[in-house]
Protein backbone atom coordinates (compact mmCIF):
# COMPACT_ATOMS: atom_id res chain seq x y z
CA UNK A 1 99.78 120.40 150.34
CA UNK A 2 98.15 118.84 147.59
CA UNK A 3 96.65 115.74 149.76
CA UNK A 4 95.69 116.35 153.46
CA UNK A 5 96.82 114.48 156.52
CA UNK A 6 93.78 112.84 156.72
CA UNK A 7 93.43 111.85 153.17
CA UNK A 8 96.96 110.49 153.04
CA UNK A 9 96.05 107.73 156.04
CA UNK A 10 93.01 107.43 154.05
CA UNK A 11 94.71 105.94 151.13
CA UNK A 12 95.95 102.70 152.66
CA UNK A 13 99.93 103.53 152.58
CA UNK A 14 100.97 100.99 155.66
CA UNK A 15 104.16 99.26 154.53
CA UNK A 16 106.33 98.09 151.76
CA UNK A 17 104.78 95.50 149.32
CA UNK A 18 107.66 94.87 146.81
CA UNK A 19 110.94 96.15 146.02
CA UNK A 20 113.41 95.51 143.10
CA UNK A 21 117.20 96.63 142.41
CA UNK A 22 119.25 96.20 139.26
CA UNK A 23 122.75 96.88 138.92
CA UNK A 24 124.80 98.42 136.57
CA UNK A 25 128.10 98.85 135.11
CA UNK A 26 129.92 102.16 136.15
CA UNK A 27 130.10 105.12 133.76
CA UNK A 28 129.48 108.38 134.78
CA UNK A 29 125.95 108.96 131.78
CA UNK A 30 124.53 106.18 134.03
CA UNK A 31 124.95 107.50 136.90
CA UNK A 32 123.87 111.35 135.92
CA UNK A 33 120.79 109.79 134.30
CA UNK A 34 119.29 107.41 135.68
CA UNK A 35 120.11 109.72 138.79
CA UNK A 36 117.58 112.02 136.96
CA UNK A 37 115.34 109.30 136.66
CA UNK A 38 114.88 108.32 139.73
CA UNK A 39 114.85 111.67 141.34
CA UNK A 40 111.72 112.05 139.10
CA UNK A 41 110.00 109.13 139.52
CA UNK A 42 110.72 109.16 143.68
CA UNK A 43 108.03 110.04 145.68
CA UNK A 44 105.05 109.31 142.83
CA UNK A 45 101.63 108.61 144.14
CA UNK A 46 99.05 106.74 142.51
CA UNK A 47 95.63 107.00 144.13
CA UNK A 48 93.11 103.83 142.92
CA UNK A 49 92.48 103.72 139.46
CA UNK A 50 95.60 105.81 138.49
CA UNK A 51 97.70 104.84 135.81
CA UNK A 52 101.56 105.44 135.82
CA UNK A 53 103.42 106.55 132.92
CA UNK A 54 107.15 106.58 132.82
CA UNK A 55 107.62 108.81 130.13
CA UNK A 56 104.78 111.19 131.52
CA UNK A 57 107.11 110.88 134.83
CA UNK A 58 110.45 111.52 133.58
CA UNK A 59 109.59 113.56 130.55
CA UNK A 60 111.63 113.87 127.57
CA UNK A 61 115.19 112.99 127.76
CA UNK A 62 116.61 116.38 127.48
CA UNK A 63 120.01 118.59 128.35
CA UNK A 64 117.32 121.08 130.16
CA UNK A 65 115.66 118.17 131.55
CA UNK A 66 119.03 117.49 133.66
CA UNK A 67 119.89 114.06 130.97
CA UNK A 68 123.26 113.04 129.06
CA UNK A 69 124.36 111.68 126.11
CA UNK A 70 124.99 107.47 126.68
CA UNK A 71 124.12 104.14 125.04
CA UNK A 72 120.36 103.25 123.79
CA UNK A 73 119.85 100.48 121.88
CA UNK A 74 118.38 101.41 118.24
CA UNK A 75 117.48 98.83 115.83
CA UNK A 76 119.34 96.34 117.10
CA UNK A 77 122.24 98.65 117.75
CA UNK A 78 124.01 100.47 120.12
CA UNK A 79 123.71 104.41 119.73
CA UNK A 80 124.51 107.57 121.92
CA UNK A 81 121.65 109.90 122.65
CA UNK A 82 120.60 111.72 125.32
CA UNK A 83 118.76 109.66 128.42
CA UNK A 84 120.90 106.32 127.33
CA UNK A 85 120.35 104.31 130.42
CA UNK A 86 117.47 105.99 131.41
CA UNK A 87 115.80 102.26 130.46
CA UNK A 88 117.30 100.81 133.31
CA UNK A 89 115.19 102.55 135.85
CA UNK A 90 112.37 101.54 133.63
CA UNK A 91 113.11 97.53 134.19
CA UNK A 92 113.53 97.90 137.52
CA UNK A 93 110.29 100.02 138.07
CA UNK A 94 108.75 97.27 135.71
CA UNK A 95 109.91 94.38 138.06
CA UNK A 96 108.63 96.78 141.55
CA UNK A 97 105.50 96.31 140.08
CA UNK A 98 105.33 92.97 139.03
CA UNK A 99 106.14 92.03 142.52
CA UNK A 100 103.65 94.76 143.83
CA UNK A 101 100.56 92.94 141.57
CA UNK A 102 99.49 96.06 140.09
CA UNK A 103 98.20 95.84 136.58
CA UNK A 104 100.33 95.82 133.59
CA UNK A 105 99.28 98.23 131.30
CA UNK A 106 102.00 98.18 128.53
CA UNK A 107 105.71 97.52 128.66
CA UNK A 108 108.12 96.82 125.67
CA UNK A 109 111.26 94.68 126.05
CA UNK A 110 114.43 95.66 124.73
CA UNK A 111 115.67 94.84 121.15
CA UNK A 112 118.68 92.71 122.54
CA UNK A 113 118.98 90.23 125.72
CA UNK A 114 120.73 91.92 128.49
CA UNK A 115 121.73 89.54 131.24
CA UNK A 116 121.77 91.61 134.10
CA UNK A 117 118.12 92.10 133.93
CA UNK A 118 115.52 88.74 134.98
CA UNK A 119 114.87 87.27 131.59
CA UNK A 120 111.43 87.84 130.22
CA UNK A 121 110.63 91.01 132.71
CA UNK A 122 112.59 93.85 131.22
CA UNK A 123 110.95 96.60 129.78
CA UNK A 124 112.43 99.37 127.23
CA UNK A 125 111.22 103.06 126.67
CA UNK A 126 112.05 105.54 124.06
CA UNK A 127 110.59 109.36 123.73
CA UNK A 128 108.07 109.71 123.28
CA UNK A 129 106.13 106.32 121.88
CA UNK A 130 107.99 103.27 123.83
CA UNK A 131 106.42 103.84 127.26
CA UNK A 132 105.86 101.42 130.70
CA UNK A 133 102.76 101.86 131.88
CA UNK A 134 100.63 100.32 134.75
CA UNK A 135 97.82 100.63 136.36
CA UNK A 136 97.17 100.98 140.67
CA UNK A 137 93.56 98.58 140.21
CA UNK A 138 93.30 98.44 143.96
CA UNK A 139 91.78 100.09 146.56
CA UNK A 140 94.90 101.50 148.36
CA UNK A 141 97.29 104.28 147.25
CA UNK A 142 100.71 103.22 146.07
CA UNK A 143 103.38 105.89 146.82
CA UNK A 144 106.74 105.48 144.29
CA UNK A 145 110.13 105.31 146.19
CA UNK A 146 113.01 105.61 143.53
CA UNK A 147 117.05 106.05 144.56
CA UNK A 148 120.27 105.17 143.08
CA UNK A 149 123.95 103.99 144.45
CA UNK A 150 126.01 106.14 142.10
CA UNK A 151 128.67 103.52 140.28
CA UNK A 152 132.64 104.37 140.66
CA UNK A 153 135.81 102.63 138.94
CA UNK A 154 135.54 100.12 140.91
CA UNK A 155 132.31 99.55 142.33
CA UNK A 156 128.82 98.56 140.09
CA UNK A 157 125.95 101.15 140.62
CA UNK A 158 122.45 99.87 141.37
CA UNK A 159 118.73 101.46 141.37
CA UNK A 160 116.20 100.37 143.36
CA UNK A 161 112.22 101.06 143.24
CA UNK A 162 110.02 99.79 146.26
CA UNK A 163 106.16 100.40 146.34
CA UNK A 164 104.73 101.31 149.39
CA UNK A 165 100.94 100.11 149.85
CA UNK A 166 98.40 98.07 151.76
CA UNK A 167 99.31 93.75 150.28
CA UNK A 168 96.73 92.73 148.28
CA UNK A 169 98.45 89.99 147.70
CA UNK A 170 100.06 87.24 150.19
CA UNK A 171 103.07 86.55 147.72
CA UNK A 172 103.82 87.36 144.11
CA UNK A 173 105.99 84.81 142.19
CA UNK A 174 107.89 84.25 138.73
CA UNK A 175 108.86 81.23 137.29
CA UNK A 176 112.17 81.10 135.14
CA UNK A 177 111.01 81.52 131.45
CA UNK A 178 111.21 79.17 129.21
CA UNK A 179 114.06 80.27 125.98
């Protein structure tokens, strides 16, 4: 293995400190990618001082790389390429962190307002410049857990990210944003 027993109960990795879900509307692209996404990002460990990457994570949005053809949003419109979706996974990773209070690094928000994501904490990404980044600045590890409820016809998929950790923190808030 890559870390040791002992070095894993070194890092600090006691409980759960945050977890966030989003939901989405069935069709099957979703469900195949950010299926892909989440299988990648699942299971991520950030030691102190390591800084996550999404797109470093994932990797490009590619056939070989097990994504899809579905809906991105480009310049203000609504395009199929491969990975559409695949942004999803980044909001809700985005708000997992937020509630985890680990550093924001960089995040983007998407182009248009979509309501089923918390206004003002949404976050975009695009291969290979768009990216969410963020930081683990504390002195526990932070191990990634990443899963999906696969949509149907009539039932709404969701992803969820929790980060598992030491608190640092005795509660993390947000305030409704002001439009």
């Amino acid at each position: 293995p890559e870390v040791t027993t002992d070095a894993a109960k070194g890092l600090g990795i006691n409980q759960q400190v945050s977890t966030f879900t989003t939901n989405f509307p069935y069709a099957e692209y979703r469900n195949q990618n950010l299926s892909r996404a989440a299988a990648l990002v699942n299971g991520t460990l950030l030691k102190p001082g390591d800084t996550f990457s999404l797109n470093d994570t994932v990797g490009e949005r590619t056939a070989a790389n097990g994504f899809t053809k579905g809906f991105i949003i480009k310049g203000g419109r609504f395009k199929k390429e491969l990975g559409g979706g695949v942004s999803q996974s980044a909001t809700t990773t985005y708000n997992a962190m937020f509630f985890a209070g680990l550093k924001d690094v960089f995040h983007k928000p998407h182009g248009l307002f979509i309501d089923r994501y918390p206004a003002g904490r949404e976050a975009t990404v695009a291969w290979p410049g768009v990216d969410l980044k963020f930081q683990n600045d504390t002195k526990y590890g932070v191990l990634v857990q990443a899963y999906i409820v696969k949509g149907t016809p009539s039932r709404k998929g969701s992803i969820t990210v929790k980060m598992w950790s030491t608190k640092t923190y005795d509660k993390v808030v947000a305030t409704s944003p002001v439009k």
